[in-house]
C-alpha atoms as a PDB file:
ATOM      1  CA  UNK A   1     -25.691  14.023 -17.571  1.00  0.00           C
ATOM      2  CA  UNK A   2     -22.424  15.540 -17.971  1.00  0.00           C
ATOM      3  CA  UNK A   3     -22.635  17.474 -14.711  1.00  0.00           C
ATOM      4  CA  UNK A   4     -23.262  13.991 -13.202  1.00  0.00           C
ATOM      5  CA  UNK A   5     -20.406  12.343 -15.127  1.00  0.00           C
ATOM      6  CA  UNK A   6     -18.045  15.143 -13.652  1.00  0.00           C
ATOM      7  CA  UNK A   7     -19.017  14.831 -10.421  1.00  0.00           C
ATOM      8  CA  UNK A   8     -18.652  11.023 -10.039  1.00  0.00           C
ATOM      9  CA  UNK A   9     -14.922  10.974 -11.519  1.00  0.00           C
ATOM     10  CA  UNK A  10     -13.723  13.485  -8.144  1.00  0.00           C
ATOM     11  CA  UNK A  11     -13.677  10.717  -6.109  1.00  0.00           C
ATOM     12  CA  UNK A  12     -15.399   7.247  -5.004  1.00  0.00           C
ATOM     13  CA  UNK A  13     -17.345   8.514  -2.556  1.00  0.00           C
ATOM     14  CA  UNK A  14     -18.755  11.105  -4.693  1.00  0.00           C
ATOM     15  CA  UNK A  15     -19.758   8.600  -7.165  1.00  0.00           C
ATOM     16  CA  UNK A  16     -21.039   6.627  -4.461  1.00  0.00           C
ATOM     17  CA  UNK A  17     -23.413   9.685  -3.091  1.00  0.00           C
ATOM     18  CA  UNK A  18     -24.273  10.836  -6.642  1.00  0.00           C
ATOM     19  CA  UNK A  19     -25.369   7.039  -7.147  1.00  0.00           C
ATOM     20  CA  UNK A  20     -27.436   6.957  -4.368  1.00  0.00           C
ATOM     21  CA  UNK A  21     -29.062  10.531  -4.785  1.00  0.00           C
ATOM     22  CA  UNK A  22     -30.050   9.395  -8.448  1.00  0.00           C
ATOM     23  CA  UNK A  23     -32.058   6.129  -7.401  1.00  0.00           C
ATOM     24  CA  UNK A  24     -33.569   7.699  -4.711  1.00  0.00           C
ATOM     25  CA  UNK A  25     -34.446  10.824  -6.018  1.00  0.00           C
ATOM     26  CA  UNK A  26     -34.739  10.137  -9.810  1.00  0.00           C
ATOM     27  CA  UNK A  27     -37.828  12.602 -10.378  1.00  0.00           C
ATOM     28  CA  UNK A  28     -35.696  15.349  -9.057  1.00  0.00           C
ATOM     29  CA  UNK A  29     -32.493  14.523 -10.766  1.00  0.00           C
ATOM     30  CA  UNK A  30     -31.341  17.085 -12.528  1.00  0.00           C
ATOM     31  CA  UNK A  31     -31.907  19.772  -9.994  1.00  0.00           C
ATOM     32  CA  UNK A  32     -30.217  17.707  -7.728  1.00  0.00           C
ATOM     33  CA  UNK A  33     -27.221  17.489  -9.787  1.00  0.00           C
ATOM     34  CA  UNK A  34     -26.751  21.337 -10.993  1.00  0.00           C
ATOM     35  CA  UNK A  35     -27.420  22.035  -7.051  1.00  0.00           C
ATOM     36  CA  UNK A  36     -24.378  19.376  -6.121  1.00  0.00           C
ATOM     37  CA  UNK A  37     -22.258  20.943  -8.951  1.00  0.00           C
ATOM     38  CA  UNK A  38     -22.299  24.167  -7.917  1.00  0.00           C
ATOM     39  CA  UNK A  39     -20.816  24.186  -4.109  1.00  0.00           C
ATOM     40  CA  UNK A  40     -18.309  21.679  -5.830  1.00  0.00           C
ATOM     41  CA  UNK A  41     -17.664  25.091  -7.888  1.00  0.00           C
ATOM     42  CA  UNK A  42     -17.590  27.220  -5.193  1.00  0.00           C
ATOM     43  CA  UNK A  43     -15.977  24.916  -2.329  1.00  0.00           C
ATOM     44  CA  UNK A  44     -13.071  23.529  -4.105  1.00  0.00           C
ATOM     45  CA  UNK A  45     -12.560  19.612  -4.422  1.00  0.00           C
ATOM     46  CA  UNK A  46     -11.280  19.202  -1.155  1.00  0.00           C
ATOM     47  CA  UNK A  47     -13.967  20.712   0.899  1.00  0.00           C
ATOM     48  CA  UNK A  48     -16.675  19.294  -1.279  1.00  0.00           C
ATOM     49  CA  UNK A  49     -15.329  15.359  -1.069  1.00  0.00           C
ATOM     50  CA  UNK A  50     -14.995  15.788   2.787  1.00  0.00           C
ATOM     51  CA  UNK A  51     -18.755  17.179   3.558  1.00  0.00           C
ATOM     52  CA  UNK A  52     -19.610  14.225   1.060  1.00  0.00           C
ATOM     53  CA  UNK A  53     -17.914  11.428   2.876  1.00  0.00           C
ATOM     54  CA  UNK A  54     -19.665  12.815   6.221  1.00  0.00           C
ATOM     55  CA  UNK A  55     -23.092  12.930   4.579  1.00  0.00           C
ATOM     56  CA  UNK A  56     -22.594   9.898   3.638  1.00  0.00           C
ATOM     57  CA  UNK A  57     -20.938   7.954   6.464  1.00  0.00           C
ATOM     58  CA  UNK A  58     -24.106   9.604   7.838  1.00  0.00           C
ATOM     59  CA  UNK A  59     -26.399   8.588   5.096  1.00  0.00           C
ATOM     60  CA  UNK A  60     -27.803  11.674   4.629  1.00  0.00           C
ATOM     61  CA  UNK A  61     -28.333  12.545   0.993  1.00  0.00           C
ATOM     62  CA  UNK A  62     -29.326  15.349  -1.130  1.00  0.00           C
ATOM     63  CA  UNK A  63     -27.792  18.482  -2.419  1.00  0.00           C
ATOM     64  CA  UNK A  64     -29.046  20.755   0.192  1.00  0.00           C
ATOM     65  CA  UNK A  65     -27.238  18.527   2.757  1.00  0.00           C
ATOM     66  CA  UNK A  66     -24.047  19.140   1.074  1.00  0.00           C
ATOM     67  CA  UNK A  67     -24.527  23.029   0.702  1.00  0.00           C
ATOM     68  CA  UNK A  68     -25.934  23.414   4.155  1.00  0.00           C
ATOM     69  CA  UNK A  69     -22.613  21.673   5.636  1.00  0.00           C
ATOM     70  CA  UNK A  70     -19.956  23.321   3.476  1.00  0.00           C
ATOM     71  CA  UNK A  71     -22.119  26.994   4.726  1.00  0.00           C
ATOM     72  CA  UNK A  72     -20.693  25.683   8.305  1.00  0.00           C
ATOM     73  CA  UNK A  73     -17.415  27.237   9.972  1.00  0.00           C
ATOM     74  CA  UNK A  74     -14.823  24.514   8.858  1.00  0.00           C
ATOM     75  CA  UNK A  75     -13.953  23.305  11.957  1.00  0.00           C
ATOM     76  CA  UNK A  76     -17.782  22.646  12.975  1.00  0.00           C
ATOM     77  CA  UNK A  77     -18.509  20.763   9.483  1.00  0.00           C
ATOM     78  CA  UNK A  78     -17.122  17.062  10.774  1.00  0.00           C
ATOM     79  CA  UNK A  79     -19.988  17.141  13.489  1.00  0.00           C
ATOM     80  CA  UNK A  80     -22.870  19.153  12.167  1.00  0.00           C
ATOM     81  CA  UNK A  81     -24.377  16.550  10.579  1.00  0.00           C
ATOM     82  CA  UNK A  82     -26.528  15.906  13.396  1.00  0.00           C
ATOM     83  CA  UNK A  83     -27.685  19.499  13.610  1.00  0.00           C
ATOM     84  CA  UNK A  84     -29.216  19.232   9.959  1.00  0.00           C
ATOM     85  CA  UNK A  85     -32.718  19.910   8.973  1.00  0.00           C
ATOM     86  CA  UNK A  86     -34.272  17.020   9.053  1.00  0.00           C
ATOM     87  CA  UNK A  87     -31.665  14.356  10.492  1.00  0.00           C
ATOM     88  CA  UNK A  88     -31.898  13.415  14.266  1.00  0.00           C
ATOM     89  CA  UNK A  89     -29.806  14.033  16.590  1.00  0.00           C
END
C-alpha cells in the first residue's frame, strides 16, 4: 500500500489511473502496483505522468500499458496507444 500511496501523490492523473486500476483489477492489485512502480523508477516522473495521461485520455489501464508505451521511441509514445495489444485501432 505504500507503493500505491507513492504513486498517487506524483500527480492527479496518476492517482486517477492508480484509482481506476485498483477497482477494476482488485484481485491483481498488488502486482499491478509493484509493475506501475517500477517504470516510474526507471522512466523518471516526467515520462511516466505523460504515458499515464495518454493511457488514460485513452482509457486504457493496466501496468503493462504503461511499460509497453514508455518501451516506445519518445517521439512515437503520444500516438501508440492505438498500436497496443489489445486496444483497437
Amino acid at each position: 500500500m505504500l507503493y500505491r500511496d507513492e504513486l498517487a501523490a506524483i500527480a492527479l492523473s496518476v492517482k486517477s489511473y492508480v484509482t481506476t486500476i485498483c477497482r477494476r483489477m482488485r484481485d491483481q492489485l498488488g502486482p499491478q502496483i509493484l509493475e506501475l512502480h517500477r517504470p516510474w523508477q526507471t522512466h523518471g516522473t516526467e515520462a511516466f505522468v505523460h504515458a499515464v495521461q495518454v493511457l488514460l485520455a485513452a482509457q486504457v489501464f493496466g501496468a503493462e500499458s504503461v511499460g509497453t508505451l514508455l518501451s516506445r521511441p519518445v517521439a512515437e509514445r503520444d500516438h501508440a496507444v492505438t498500436r497496443l495489444r489489445g486496444v483497437p485501432a
